[in-house]
C-alpha atoms as a PDB file:
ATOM      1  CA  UNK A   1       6.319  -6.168   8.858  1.00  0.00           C
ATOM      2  CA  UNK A   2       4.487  -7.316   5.772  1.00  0.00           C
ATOM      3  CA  UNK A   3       1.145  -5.354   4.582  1.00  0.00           C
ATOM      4  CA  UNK A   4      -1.246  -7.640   2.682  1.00  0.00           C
ATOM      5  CA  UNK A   5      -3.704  -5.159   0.750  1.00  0.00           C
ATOM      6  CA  UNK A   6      -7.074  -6.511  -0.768  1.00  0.00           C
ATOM      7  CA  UNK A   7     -10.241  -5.365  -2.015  1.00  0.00           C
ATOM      8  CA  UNK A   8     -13.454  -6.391  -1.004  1.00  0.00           C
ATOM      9  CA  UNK A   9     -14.157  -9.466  -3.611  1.00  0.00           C
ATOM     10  CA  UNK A  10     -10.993 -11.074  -1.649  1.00  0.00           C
ATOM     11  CA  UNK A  11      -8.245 -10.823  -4.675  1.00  0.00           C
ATOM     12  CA  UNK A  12      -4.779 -10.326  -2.975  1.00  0.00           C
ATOM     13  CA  UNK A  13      -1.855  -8.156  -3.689  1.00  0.00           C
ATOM     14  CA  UNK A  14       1.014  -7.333  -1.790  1.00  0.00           C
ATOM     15  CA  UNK A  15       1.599  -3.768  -1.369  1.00  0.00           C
ATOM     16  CA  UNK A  16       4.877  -1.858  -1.786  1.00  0.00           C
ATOM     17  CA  UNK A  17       4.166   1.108  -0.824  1.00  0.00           C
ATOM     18  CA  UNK A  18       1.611   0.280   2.013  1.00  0.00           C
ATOM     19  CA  UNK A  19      -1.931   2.222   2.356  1.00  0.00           C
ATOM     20  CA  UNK A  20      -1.496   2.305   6.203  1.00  0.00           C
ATOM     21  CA  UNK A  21       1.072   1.047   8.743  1.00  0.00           C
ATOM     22  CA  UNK A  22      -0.173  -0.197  12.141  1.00  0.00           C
ATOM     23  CA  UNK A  23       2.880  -0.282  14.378  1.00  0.00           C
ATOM     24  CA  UNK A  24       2.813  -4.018  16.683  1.00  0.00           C
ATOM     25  CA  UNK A  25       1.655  -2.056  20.050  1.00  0.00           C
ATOM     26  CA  UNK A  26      -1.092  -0.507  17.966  1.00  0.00           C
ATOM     27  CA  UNK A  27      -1.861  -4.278  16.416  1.00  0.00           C
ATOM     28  CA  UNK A  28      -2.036  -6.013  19.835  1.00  0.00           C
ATOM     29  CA  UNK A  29      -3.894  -3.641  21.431  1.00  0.00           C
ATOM     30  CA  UNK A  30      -6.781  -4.347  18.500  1.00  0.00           C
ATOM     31  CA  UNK A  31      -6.100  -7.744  19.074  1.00  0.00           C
ATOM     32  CA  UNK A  32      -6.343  -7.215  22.968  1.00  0.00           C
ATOM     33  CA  UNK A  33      -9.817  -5.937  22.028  1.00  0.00           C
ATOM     34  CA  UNK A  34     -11.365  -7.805  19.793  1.00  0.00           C
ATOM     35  CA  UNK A  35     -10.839 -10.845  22.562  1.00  0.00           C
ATOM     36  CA  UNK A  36     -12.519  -8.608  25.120  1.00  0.00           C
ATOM     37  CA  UNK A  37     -15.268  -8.017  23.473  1.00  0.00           C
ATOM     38  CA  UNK A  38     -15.701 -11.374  22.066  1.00  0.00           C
ATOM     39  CA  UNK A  39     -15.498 -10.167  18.532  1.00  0.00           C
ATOM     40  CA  UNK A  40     -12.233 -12.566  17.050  1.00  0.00           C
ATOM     41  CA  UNK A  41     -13.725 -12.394  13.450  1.00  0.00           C
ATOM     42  CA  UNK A  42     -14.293  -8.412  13.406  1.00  0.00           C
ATOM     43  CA  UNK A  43     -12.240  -5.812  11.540  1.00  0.00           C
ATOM     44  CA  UNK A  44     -11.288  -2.370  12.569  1.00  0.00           C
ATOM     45  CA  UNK A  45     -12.738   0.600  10.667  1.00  0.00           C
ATOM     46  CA  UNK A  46     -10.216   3.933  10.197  1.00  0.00           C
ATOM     47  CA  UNK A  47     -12.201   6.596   9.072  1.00  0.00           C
ATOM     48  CA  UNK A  48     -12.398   9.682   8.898  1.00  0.00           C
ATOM     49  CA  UNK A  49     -14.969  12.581   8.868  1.00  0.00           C
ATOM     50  CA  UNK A  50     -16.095  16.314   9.020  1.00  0.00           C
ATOM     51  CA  UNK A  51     -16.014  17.568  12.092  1.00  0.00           C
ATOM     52  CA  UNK A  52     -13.785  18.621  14.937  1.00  0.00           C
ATOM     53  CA  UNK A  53     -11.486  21.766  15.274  1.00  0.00           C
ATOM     54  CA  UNK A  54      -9.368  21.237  12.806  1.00  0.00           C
ATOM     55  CA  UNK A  55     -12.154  20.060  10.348  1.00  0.00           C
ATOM     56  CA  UNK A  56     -11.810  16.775   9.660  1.00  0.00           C
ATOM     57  CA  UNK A  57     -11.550  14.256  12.432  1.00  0.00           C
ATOM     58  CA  UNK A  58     -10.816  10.798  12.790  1.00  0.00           C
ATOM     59  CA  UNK A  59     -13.086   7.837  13.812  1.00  0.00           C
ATOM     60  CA  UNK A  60     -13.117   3.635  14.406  1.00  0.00           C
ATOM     61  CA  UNK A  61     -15.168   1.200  14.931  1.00  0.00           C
ATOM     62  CA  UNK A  62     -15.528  -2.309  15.487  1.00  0.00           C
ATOM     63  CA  UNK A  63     -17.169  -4.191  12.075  1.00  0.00           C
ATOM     64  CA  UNK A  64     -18.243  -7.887  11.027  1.00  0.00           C
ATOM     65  CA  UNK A  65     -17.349  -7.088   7.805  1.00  0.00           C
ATOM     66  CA  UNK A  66     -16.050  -4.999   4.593  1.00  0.00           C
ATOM     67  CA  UNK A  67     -18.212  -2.738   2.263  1.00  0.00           C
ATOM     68  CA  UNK A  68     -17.854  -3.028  -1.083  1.00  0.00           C
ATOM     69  CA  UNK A  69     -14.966  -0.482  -2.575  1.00  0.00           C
ATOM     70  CA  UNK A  70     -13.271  -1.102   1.196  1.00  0.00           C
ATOM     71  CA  UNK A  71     -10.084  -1.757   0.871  1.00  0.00           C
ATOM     72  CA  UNK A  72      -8.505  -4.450   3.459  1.00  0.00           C
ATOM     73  CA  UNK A  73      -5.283  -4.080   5.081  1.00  0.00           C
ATOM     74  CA  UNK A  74      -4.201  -6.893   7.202  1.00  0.00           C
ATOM     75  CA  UNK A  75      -1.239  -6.666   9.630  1.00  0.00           C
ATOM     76  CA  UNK A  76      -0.548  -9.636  11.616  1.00  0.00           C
ATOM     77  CA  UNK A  77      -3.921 -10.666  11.296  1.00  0.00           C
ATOM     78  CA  UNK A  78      -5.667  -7.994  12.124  1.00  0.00           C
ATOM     79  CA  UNK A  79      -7.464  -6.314   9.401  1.00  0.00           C
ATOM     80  CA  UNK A  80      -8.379  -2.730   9.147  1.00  0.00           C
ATOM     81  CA  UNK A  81     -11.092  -1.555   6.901  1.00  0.00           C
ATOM     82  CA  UNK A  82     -10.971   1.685   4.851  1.00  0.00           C
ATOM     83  CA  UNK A  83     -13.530   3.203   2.673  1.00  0.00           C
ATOM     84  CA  UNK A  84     -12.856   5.319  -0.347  1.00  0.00           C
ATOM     85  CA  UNK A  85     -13.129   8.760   1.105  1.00  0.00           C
ATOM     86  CA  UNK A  86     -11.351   7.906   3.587  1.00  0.00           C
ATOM     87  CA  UNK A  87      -8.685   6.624   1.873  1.00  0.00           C
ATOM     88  CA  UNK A  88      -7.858  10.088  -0.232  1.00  0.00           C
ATOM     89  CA  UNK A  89      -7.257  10.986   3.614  1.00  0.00           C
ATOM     90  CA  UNK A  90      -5.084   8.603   5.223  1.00  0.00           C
ATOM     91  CA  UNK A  91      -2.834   7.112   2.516  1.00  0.00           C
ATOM     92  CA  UNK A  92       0.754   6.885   4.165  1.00  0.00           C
ATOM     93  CA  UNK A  93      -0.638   7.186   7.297  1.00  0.00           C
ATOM     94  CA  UNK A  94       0.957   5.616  10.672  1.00  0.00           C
ATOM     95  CA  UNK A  95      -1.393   4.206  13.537  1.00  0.00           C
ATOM     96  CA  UNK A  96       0.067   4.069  17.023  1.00  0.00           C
ATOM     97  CA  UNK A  97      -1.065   3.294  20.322  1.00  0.00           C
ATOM     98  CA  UNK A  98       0.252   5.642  22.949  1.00  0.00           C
ATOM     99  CA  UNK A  99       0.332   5.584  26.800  1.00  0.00           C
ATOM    100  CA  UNK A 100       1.463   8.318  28.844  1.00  0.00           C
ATOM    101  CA  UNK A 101       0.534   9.529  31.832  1.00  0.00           C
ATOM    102  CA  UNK A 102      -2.669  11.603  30.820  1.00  0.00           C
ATOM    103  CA  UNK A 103      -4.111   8.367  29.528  1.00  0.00           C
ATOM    104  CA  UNK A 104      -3.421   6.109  26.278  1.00  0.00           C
ATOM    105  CA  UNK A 105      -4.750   5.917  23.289  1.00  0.00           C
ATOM    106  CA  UNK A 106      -4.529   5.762  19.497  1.00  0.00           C
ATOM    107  CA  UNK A 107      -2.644   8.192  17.787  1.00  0.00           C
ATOM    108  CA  UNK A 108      -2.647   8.560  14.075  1.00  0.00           C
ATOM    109  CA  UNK A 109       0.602   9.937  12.278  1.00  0.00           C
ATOM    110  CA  UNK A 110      -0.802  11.572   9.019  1.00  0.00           C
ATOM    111  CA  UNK A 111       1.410  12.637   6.517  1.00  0.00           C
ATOM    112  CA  UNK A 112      -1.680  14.355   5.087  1.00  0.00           C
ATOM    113  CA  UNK A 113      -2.420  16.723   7.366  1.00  0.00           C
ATOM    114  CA  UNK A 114      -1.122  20.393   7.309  1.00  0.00           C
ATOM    115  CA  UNK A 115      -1.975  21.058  10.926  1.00  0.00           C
ATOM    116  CA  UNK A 116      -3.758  19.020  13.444  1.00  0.00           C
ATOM    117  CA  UNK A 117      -5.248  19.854  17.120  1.00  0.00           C
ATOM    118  CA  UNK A 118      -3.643  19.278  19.728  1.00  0.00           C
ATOM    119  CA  UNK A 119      -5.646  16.647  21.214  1.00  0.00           C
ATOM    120  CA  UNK A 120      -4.736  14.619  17.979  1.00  0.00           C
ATOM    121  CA  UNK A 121      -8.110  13.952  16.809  1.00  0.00           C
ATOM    122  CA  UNK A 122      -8.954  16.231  14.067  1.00  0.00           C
ATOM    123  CA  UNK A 123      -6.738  17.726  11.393  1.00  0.00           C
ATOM    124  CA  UNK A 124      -6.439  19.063   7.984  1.00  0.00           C
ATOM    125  CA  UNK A 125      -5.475  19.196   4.828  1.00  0.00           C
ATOM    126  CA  UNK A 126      -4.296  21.370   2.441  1.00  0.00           C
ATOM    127  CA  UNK A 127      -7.408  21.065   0.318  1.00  0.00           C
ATOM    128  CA  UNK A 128     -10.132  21.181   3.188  1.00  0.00           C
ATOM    129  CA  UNK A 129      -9.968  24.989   4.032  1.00  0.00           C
ATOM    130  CA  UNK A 130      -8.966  26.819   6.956  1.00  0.00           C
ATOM    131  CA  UNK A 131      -9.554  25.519  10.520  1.00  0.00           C
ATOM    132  CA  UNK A 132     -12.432  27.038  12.299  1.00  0.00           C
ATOM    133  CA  UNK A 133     -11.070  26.386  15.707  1.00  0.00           C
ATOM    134  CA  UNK A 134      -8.341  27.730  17.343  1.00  0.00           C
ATOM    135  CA  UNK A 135      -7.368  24.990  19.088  1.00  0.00           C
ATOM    136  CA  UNK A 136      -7.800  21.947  21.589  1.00  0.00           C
ATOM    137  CA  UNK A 137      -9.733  24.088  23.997  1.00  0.00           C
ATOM    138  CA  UNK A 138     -12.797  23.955  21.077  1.00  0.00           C
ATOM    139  CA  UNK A 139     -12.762  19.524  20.903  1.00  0.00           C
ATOM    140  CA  UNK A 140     -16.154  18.427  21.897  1.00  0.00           C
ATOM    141  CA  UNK A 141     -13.636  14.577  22.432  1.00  0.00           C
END
């Protein structure tokens, strides 16, 4: 699978090493979405933020369009959009879309993160201090 990466005044570069990989379930089920919702020119936002047990905690969203300093990553023509911040955060990191039996969802594979909760929505990092929460039991998700 190819990763197009782009800024947002629309200059192309292909990526070697790619910012973040979307795995085809995960793309689809955007795509799935975005027709749904009758959205077919919208992006996905990745971010992430502070909060959660962990301490950081991961969020998207459905947007028109990029921010300047986004960057753009496009896989099979969907394109995610990732601010700066959240970039430090999730470079190298693998999106998923799981479903088990307790329910699907997205799952985020984050090379990045030192320990995560166990409801996979928060994490951290080596550099964002120690978890306040002991756990899953503390999500508010």
């Amino acid at each position: 699978m190819s990763v197009i990466e782009h800024d947002a005044i629309q200059t192309e570069t292909i990526e070697t090493t790619p910012i973040l990989t979307v795995t085809p379930v995960a793309v689809g089920i955007v795509r799935d979405l975005l027709e749904k919702r009758n959205i077919p020119n919208h992006a996905l936002r990745v971010f992430v933020s502070g909060g959660g047990c962990s301490g950081l905690q991961y969020g998207m969203a459905f947007e028109e369009s990029a921010r300047d300093y986004d960057k753009v990553v496009e896989v099979d023509g969907v394109r995610l959009l990732i601010d700066p911040t959240s970039l430090m955060y999730l470079q190298g990191a693998t999106i998923d879309y799981v479903d088990s039996l307790m329910g699907g969802g997205f799952r985020i594979d984050n090379p990045n993160a030192v320990s995560s909760c166990g409801c996979g929505h928060s994490f951290r990092t080596s550099g964002s201090g120690e978890s306040s929460g002991g756990g899953c039991g503390s999500c508010s998700h």
